[in-house]
C-alpha atoms as a PDB file:
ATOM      1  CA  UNK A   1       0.000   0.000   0.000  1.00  0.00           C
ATOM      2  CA  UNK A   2       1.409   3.838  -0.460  1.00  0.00           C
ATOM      3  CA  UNK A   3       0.233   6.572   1.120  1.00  0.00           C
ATOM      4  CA  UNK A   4       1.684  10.271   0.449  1.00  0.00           C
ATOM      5  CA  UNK A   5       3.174  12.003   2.786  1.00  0.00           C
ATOM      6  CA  UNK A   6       5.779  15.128   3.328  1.00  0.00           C
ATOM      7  CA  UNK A   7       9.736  13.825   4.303  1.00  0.00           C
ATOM      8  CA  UNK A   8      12.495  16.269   4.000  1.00  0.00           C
ATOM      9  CA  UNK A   9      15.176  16.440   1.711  1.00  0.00           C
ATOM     10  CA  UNK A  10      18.830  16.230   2.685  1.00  0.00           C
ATOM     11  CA  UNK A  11      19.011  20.537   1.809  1.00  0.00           C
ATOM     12  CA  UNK A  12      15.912  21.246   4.061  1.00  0.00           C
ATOM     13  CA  UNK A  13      13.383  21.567   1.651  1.00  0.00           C
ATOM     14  CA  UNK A  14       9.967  19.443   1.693  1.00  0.00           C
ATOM     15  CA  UNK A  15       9.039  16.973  -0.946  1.00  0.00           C
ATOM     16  CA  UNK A  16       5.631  16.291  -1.064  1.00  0.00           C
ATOM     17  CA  UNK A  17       6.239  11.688  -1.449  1.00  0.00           C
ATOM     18  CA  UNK A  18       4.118   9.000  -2.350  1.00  0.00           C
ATOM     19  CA  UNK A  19       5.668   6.466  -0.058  1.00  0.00           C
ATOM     20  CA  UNK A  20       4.742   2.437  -1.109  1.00  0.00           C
ATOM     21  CA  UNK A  21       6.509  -0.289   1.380  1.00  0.00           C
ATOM     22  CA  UNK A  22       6.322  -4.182   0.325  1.00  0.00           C
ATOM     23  CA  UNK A  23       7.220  -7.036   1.973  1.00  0.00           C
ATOM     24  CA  UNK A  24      10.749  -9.137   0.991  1.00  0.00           C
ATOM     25  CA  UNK A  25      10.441 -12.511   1.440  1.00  0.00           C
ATOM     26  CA  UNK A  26      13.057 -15.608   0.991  1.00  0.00           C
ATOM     27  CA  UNK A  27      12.346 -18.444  -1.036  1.00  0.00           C
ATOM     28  CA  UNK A  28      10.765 -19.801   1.780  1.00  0.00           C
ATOM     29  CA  UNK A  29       8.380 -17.289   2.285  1.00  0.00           C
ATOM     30  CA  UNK A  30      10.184 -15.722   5.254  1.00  0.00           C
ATOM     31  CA  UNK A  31      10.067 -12.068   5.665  1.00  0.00           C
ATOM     32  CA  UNK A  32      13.379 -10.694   5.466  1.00  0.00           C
ATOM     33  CA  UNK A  33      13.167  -6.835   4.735  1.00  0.00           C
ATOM     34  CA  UNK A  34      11.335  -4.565   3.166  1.00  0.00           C
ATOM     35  CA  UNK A  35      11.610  -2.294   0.267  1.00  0.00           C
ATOM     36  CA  UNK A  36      10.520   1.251   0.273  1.00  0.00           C
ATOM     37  CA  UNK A  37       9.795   3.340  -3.485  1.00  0.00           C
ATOM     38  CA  UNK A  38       9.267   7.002  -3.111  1.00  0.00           C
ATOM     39  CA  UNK A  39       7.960   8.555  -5.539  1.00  0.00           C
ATOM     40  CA  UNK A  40       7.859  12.791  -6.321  1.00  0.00           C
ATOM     41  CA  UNK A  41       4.594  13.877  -6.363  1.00  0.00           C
ATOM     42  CA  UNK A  42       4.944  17.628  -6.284  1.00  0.00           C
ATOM     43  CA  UNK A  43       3.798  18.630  -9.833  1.00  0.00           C
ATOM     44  CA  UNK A  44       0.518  15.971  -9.149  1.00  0.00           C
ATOM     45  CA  UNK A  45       0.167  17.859  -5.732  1.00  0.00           C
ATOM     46  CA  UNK A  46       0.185  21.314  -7.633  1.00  0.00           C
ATOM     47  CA  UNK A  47      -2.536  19.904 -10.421  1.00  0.00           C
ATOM     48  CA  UNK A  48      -4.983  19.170  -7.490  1.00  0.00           C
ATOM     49  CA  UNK A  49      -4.017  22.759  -5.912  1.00  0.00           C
ATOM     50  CA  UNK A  50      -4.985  24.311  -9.026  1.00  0.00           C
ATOM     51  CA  UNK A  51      -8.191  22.332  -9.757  1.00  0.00           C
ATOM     52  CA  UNK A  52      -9.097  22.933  -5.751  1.00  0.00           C
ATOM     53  CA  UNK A  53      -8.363  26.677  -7.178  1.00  0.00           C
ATOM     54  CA  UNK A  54     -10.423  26.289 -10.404  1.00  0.00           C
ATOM     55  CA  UNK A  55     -13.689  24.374  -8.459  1.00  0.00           C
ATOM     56  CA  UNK A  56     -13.768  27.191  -6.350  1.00  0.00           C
ATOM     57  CA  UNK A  57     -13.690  30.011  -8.550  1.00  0.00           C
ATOM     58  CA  UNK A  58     -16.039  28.441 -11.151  1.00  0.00           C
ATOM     59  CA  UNK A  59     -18.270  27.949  -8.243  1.00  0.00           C
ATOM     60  CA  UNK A  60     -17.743  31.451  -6.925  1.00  0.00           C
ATOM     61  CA  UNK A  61     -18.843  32.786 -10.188  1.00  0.00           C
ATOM     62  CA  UNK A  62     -22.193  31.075 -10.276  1.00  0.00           C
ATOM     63  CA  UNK A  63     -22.751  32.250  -6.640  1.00  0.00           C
ATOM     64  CA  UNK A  64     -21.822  36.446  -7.065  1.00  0.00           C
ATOM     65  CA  UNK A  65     -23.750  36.362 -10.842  1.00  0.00           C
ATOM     66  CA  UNK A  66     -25.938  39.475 -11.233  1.00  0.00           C
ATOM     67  CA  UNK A  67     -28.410  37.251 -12.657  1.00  0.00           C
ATOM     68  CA  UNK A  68     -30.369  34.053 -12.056  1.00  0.00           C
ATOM     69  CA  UNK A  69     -28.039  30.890 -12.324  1.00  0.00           C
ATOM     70  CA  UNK A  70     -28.744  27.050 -11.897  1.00  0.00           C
ATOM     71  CA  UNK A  71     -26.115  24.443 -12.079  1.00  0.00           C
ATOM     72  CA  UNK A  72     -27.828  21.020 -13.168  1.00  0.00           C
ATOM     73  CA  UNK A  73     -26.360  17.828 -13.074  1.00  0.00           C
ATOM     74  CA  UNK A  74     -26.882  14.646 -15.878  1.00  0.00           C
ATOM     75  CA  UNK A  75     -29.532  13.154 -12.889  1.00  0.00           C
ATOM     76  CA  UNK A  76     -31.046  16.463 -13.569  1.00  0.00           C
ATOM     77  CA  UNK A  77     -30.622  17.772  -9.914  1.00  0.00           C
ATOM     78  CA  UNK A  78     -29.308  21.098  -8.559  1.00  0.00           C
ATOM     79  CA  UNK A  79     -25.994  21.197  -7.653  1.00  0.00           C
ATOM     80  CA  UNK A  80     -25.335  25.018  -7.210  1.00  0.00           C
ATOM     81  CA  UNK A  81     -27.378  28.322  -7.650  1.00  0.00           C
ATOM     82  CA  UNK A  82     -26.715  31.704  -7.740  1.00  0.00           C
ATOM     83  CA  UNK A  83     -27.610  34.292  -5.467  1.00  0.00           C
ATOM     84  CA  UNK A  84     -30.295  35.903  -8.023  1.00  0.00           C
ATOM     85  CA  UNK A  85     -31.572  32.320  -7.931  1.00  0.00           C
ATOM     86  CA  UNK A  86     -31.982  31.727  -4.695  1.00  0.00           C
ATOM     87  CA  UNK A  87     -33.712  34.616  -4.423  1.00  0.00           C
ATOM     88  CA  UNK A  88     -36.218  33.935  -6.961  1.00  0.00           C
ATOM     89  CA  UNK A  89     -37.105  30.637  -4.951  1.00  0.00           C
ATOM     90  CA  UNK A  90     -38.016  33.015  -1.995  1.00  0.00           C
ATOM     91  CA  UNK A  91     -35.093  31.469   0.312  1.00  0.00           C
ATOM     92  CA  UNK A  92     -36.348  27.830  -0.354  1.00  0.00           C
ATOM     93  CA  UNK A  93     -33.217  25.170  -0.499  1.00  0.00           C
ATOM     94  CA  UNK A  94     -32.859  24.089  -3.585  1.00  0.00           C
ATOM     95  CA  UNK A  95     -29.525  22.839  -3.740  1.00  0.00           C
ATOM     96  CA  UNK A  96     -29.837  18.791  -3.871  1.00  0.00           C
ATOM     97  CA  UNK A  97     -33.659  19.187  -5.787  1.00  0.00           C
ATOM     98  CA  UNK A  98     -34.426  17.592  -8.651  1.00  0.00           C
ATOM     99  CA  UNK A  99     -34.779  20.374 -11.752  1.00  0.00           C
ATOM    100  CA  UNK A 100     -38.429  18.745 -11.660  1.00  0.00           C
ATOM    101  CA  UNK A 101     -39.436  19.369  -8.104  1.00  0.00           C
ATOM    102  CA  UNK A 102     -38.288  22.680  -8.111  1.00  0.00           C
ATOM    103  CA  UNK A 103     -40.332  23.428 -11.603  1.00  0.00           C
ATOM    104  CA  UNK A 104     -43.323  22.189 -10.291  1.00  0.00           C
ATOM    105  CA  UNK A 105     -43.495  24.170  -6.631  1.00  0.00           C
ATOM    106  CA  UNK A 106     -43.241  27.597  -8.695  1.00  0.00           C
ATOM    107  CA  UNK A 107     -44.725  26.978 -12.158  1.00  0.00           C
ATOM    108  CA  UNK A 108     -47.721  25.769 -13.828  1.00  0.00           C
ATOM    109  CA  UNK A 109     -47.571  22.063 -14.956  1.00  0.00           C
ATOM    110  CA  UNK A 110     -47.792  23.424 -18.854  1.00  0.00           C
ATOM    111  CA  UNK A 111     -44.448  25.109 -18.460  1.00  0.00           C
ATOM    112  CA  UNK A 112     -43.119  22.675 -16.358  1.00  0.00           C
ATOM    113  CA  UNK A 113     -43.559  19.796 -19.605  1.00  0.00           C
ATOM    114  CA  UNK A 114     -41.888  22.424 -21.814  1.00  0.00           C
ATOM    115  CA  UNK A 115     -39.065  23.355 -19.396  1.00  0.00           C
ATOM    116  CA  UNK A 116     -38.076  19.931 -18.697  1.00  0.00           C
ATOM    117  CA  UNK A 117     -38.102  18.927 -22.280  1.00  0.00           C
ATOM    118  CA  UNK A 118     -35.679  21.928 -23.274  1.00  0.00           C
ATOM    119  CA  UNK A 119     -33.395  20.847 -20.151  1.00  0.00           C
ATOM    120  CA  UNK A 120     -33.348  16.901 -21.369  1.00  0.00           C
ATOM    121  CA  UNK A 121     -32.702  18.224 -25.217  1.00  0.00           C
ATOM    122  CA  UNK A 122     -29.810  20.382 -24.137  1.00  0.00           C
ATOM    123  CA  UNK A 123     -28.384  17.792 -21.742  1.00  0.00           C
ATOM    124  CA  UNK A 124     -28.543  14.702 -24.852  1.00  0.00           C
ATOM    125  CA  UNK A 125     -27.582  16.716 -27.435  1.00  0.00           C
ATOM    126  CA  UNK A 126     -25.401  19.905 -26.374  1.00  0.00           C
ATOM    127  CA  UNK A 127     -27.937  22.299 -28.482  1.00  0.00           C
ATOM    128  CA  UNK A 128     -28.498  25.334 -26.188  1.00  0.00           C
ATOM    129  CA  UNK A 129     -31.880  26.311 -25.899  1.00  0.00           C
ATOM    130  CA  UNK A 130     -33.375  30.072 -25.480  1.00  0.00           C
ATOM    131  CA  UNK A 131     -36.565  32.001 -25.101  1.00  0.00           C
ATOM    132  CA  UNK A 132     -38.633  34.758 -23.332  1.00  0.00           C
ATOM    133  CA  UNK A 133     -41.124  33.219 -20.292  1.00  0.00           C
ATOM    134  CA  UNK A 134     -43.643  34.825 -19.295  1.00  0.00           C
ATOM    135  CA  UNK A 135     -46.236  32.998 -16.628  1.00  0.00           C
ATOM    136  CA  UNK A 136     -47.746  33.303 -13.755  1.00  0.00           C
ATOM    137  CA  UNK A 137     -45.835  31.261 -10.710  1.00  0.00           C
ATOM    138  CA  UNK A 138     -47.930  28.965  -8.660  1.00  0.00           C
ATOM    139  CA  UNK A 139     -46.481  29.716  -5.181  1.00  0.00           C
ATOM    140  CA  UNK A 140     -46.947  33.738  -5.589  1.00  0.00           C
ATOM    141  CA  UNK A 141     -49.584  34.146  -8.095  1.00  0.00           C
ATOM    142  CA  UNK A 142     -47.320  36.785  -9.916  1.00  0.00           C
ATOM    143  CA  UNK A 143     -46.368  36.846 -13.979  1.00  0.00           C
ATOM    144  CA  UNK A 144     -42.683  36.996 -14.228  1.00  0.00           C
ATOM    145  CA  UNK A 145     -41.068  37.681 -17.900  1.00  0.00           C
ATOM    146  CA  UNK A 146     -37.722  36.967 -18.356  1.00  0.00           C
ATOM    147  CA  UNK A 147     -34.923  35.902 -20.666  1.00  0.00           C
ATOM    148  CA  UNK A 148     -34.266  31.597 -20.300  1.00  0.00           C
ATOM    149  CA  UNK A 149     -31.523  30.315 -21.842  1.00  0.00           C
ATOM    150  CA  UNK A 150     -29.786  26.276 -21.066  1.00  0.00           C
ATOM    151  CA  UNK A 151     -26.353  25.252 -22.157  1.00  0.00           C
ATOM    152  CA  UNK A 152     -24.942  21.719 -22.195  1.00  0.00           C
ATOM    153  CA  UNK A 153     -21.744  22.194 -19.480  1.00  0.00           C
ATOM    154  CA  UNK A 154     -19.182  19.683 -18.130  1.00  0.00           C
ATOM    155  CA  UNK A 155     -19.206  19.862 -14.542  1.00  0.00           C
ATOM    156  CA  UNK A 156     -16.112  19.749 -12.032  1.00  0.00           C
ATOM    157  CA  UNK A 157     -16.293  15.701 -11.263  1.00  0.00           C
ATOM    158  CA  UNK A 158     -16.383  15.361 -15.311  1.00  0.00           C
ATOM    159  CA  UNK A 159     -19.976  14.958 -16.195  1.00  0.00           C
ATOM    160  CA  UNK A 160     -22.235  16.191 -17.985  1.00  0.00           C
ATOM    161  CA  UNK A 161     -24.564  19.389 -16.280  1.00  0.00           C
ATOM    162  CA  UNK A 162     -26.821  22.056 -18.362  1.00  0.00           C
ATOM    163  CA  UNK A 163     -26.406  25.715 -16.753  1.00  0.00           C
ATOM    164  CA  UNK A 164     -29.471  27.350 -16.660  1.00  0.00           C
ATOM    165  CA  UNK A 165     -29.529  31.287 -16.956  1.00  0.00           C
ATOM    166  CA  UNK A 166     -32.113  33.209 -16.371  1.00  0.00           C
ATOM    167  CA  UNK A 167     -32.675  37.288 -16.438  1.00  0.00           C
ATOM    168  CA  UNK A 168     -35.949  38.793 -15.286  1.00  0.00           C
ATOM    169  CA  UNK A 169     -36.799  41.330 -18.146  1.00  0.00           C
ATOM    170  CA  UNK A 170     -38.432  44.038 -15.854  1.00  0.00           C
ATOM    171  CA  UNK A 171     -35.757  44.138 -13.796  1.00  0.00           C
ATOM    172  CA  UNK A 172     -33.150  44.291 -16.552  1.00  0.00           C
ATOM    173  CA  UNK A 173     -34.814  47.253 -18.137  1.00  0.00           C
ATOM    174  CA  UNK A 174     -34.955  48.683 -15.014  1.00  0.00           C
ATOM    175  CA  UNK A 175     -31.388  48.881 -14.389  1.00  0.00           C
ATOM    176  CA  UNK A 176     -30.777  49.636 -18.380  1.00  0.00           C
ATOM    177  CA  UNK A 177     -32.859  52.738 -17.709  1.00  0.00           C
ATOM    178  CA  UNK A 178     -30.581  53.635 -14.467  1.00  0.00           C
ATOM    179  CA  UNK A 179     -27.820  53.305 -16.186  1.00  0.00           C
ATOM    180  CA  UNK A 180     -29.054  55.792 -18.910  1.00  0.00           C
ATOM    181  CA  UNK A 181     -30.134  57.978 -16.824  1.00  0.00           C
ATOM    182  CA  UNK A 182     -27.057  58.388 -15.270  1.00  0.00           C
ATOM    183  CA  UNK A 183     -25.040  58.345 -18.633  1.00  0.00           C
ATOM    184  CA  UNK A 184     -27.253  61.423 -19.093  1.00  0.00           C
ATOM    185  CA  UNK A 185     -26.626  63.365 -15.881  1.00  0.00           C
ATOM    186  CA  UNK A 186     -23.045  62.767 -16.723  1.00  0.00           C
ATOM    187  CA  UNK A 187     -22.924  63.879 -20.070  1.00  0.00           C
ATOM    188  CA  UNK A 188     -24.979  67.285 -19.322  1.00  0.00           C
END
């Protein structure tokens, strides 16, 4: 069996080791020693510290997006959500969900068919999938417009996800408007 572990080096630096011991037997079966192989593992060790690195921004950036976000994984469950997401689900977890469940506590069962068709198409095929919604939610009884779009993703373990963005239209023009009002003040 090997294990890794840290050992230092005869000029004081550490070496990150994969350290494997086996057993030395005689013709007779006897032990008689053992032999030790260690093995440098520092570039491996700096490939996982990057990918630790890369997880966690990639994960980051789905969290601080200005707009909604859903990660989705191939069993079709969520696996990370933004903040604009989580807000849209009124503080509900979400996070462990199937894409389903979540579909059907906020939307009519007409929208729900359609959404989960789009997110199965994406996920078989890679074709990314767009449109403007506009219903009315089930759990508020309010129409919410907004911008839908699904893309086929690979996700950190390897497998396939679908990202689902979503920007509520109101809202967008809203802050488009604020912005050009202000490029206005600026300018005069």
């Amino acid at each position: 069996p090997a294990f890794d572990t840290r050992r230092l080096h005869r000029d004081g630096t550490e070496l990150d080791v994969s350290l494997a011991i086996s057993p030395v037997r005689d013709g007779a079966g006897r032990l008689i020693g053992a032999a030790a192989v260690l093995r440098d593992i520092r570039e491996r060790k700096r490939a996982e510290q990057a990918q630790a690195r890369s997880l966690e921004t990639y994960l980051r950036l789905i969290e601080m997006a200005p707009f909604g976000v859903v990660l989705i994984d191939a069993e079709e469950r969520v696996v990370q959500l933004g903040r604009s997401a989580n807000r849209s689900s009124h503080q509900r977890p979400m996070i462990g969900l199937t894409f389903t469940e979540i579909m059907r506590n906020h939307w009519p069962e007409s929208f729900v068919e359609t959404a989960l068709a789009a997110l199965r198409r994406t996920l078989a095929t890679g074709e990314p999938f767009s449109g403007v919604v506009s219903e009315t939610r089930i759990d508020t009884g309010v129409r919410e417009t907004f911008d839908w779009s699904l893309h086929r993703v690979t996700l950190p373990d390897g497998r396939l996800g679908v990202v689902s963005y979503f920007f509520d239209l109101p809202e967008r023009r809203r802050q488009e408007e604020r912005v050009e009002l202000l490029l206005r003040e600026v300018n005069h």
